[in-house]
C-alpha atoms as a PDB file:
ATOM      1  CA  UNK A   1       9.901  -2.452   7.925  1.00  0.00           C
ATOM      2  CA  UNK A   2      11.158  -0.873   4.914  1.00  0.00           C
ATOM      3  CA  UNK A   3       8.478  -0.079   1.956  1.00  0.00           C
ATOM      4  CA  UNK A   4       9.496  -1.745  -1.395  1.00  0.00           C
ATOM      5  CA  UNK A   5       7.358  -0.787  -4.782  1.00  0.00           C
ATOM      6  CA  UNK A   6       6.671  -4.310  -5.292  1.00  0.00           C
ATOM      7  CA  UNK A   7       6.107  -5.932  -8.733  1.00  0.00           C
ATOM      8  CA  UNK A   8       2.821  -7.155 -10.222  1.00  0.00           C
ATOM      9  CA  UNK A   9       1.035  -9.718  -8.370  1.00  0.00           C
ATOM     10  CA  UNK A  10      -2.651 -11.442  -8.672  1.00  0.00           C
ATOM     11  CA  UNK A  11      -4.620  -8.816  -7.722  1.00  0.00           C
ATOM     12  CA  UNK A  12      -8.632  -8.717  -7.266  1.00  0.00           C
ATOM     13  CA  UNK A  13     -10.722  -5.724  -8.305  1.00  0.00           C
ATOM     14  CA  UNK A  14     -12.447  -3.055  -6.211  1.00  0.00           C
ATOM     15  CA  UNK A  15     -13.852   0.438  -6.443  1.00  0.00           C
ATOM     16  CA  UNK A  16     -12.347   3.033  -4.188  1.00  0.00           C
ATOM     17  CA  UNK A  17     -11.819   6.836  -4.016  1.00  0.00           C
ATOM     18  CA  UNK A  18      -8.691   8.321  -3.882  1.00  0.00           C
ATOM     19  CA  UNK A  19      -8.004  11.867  -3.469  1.00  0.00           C
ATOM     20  CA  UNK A  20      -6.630  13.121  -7.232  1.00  0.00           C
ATOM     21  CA  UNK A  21      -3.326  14.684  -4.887  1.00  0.00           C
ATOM     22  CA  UNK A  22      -2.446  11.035  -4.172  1.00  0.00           C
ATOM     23  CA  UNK A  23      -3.434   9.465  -7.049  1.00  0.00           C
ATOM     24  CA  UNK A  24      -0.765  11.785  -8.634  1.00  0.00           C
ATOM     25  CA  UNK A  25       1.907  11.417  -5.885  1.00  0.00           C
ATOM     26  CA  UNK A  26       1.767   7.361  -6.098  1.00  0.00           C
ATOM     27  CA  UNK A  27       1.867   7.459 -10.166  1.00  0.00           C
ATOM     28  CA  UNK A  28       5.074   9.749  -9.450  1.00  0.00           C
ATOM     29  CA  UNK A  29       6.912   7.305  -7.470  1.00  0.00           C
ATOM     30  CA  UNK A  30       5.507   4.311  -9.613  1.00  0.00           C
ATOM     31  CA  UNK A  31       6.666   6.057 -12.582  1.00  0.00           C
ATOM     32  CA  UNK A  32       9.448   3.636 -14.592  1.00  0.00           C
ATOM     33  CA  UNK A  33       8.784   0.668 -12.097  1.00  0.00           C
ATOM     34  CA  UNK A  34       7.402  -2.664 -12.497  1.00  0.00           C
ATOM     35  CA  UNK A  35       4.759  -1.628 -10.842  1.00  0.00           C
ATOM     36  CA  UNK A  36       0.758  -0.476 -10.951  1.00  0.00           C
ATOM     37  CA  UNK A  37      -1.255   1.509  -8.577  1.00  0.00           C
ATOM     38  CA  UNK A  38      -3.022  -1.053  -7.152  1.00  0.00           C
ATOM     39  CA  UNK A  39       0.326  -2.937  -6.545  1.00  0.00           C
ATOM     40  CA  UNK A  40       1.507  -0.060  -4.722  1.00  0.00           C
ATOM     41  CA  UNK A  41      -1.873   0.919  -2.705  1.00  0.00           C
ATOM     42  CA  UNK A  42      -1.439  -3.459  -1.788  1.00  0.00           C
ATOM     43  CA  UNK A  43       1.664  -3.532  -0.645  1.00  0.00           C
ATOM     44  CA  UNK A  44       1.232   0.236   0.885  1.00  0.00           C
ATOM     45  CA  UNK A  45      -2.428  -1.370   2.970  1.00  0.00           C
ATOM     46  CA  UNK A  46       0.104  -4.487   4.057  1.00  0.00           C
ATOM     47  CA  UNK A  47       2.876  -2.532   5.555  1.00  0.00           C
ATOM     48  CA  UNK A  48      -0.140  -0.355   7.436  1.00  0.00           C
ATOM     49  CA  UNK A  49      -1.700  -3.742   8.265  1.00  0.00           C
ATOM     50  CA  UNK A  50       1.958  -5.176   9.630  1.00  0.00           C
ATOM     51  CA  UNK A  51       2.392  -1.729  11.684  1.00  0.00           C
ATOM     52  CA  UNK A  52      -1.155  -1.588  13.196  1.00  0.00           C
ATOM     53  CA  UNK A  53      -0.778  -5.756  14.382  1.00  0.00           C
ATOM     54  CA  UNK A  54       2.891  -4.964  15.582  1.00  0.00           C
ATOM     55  CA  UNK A  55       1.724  -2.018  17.455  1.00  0.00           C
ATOM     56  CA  UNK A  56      -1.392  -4.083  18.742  1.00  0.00           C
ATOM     57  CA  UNK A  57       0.489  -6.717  20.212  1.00  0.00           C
ATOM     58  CA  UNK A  58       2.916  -4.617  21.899  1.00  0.00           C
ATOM     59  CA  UNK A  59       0.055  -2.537  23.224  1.00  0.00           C
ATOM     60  CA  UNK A  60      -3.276  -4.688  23.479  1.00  0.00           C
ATOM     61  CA  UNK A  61      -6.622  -3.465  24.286  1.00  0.00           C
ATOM     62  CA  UNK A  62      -8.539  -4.778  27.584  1.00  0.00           C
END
């Protein structure tokens, strides 16, 4: 699966900790996009998400 900066969608609130190294490489590649950090960190958890299931189904645990 190829990672897209998505645009803005609904998004829900919540209080995390990022690393300030990260914080500044995401705002770099978000930088003159339609896009926000938490759109990016979103769509960045669902392509992890997508990964882990595809990897769980093609490798399940007993």
């Amino acid at each position: 699966m190829n990672f897209k900066i998505p645009s803005k969608p609904p998004t829900i609130n919540k209080t995390i900790r990022f690393p300030s190294t990260l914080v500044s490489e995401v705002e770099k590649m978000i930088q003159n996009q339609d896009c926000t950090f938490s759109a990016f960190v979103i769509a960045a958890t669902q392509a992890a998400v997508e990964n882990l299931q595809k990897q769980e189904k093609k490798n399940p645990h007993p």
